[in-house]
C-alpha atoms as a PDB file:
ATOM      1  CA  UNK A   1       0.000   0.000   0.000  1.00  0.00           C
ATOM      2  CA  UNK A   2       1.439   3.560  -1.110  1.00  0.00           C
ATOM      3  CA  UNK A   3       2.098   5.927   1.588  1.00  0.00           C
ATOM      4  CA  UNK A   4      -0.725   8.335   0.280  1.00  0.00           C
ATOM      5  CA  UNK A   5      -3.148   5.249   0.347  1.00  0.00           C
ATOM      6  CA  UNK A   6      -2.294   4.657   4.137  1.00  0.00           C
ATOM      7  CA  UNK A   7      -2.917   8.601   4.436  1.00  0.00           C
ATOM      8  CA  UNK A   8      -6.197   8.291   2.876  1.00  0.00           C
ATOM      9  CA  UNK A   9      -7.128   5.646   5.072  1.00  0.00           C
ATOM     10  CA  UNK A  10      -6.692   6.528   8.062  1.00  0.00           C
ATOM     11  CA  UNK A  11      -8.481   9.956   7.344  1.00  0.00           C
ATOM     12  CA  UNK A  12     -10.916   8.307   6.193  1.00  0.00           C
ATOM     13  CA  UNK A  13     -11.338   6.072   9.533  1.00  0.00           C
ATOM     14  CA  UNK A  14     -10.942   9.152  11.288  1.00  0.00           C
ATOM     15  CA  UNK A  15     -13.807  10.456   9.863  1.00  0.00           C
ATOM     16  CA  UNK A  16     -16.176   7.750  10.499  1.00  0.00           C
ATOM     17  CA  UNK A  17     -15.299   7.216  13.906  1.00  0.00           C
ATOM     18  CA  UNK A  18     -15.617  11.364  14.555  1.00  0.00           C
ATOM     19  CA  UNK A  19     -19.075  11.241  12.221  1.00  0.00           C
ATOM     20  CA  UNK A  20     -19.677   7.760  15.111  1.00  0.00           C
ATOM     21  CA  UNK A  21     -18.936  10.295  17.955  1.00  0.00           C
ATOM     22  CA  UNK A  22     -20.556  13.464  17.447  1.00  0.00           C
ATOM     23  CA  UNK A  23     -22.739  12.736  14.211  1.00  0.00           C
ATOM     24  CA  UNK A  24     -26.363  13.779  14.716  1.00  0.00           C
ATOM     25  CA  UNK A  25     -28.986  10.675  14.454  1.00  0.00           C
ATOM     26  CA  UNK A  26     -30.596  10.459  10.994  1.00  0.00           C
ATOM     27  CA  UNK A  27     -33.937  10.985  12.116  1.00  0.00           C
ATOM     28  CA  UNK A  28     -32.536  14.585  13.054  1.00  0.00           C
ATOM     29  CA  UNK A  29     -32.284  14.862   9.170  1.00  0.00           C
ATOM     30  CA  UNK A  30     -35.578  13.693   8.124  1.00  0.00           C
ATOM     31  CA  UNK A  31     -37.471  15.815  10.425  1.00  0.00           C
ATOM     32  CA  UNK A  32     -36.232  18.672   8.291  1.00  0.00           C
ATOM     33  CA  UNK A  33     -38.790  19.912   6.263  1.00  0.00           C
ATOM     34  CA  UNK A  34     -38.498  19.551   2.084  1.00  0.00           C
ATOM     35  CA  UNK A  35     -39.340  23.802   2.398  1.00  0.00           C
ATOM     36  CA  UNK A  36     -36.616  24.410   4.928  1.00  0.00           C
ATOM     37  CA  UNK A  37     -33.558  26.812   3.017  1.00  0.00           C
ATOM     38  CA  UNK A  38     -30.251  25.351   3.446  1.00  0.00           C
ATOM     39  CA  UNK A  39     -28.624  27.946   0.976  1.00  0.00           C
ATOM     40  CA  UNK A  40     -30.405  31.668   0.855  1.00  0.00           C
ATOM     41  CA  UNK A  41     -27.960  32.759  -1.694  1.00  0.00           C
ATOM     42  CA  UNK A  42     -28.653  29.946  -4.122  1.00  0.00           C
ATOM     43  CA  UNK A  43     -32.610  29.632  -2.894  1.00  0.00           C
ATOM     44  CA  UNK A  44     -31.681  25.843  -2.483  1.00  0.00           C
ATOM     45  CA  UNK A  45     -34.355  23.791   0.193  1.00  0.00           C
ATOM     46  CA  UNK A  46     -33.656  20.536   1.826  1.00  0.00           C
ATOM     47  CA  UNK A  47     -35.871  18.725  -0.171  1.00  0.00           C
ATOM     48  CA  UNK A  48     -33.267  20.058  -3.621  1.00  0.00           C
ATOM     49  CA  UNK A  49     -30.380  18.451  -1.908  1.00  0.00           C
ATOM     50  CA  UNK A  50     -32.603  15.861  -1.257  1.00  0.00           C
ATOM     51  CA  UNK A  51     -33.674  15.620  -4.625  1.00  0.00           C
ATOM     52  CA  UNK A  52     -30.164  15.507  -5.565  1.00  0.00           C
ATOM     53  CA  UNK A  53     -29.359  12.683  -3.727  1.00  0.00           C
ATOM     54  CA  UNK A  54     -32.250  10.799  -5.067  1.00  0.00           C
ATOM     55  CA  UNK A  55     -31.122  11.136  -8.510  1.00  0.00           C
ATOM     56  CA  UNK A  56     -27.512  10.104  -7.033  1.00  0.00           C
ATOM     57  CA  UNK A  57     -25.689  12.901  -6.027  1.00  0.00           C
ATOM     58  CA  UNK A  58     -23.271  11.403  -3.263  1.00  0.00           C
ATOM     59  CA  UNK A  59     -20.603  13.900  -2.282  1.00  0.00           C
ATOM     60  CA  UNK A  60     -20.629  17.251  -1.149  1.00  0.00           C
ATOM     61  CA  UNK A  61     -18.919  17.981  -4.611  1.00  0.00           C
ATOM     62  CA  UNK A  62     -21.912  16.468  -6.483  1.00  0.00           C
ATOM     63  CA  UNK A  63     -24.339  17.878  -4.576  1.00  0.00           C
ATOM     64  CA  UNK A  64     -22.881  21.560  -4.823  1.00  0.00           C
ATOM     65  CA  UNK A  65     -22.122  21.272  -8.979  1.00  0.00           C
ATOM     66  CA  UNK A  66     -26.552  19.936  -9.075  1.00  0.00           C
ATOM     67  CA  UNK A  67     -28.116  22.514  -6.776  1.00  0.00           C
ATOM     68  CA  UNK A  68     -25.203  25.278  -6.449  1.00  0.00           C
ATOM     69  CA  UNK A  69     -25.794  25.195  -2.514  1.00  0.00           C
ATOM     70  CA  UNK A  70     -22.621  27.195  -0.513  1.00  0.00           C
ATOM     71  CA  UNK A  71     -21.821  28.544  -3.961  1.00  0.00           C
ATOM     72  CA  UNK A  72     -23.330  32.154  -3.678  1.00  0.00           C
ATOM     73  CA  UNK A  73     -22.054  35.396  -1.947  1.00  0.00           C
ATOM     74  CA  UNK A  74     -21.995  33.959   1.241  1.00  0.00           C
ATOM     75  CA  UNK A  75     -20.293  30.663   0.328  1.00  0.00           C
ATOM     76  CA  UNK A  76     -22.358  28.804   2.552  1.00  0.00           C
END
């Protein structure tokens, strides 16, 4: 395994077991209303970047280049 490989992975671990620790309960999520803004600049709602996900948006890259969420003025 490359040295940037081993890098990656144990980022990567560190970020699940952080998201593990402090990561708030999915339910949290879907109790979110579809009408709730999540970017004022962009006028994007939950239920866009949910949207987006649906039709298989599944990074934060993805879901910023389908809905432009954190990309206006304010950079989210």
């Amino acid at each position: 395994m490359s040295r940037t490989a081993r890098r990656r992975h144990a980022e990567a671990s560190f970020a699940a077991a952080t998201n593990l620790l402090f990561g708030a309960p999915d339910a949290l999520y879907r109790a979110i209303p579809d009408e709730t803004p999540v970017c004022r600049c962009e006028e994007v709602t939950a239920g866009d970047l949910r949207a987006a996900m649906a039709g298989g948006a599944r990074s934060l890259a993805a879901l910023k280049k389908e809905t432009r969420a954190g990309m206006g003025r304010c950079q989210g």
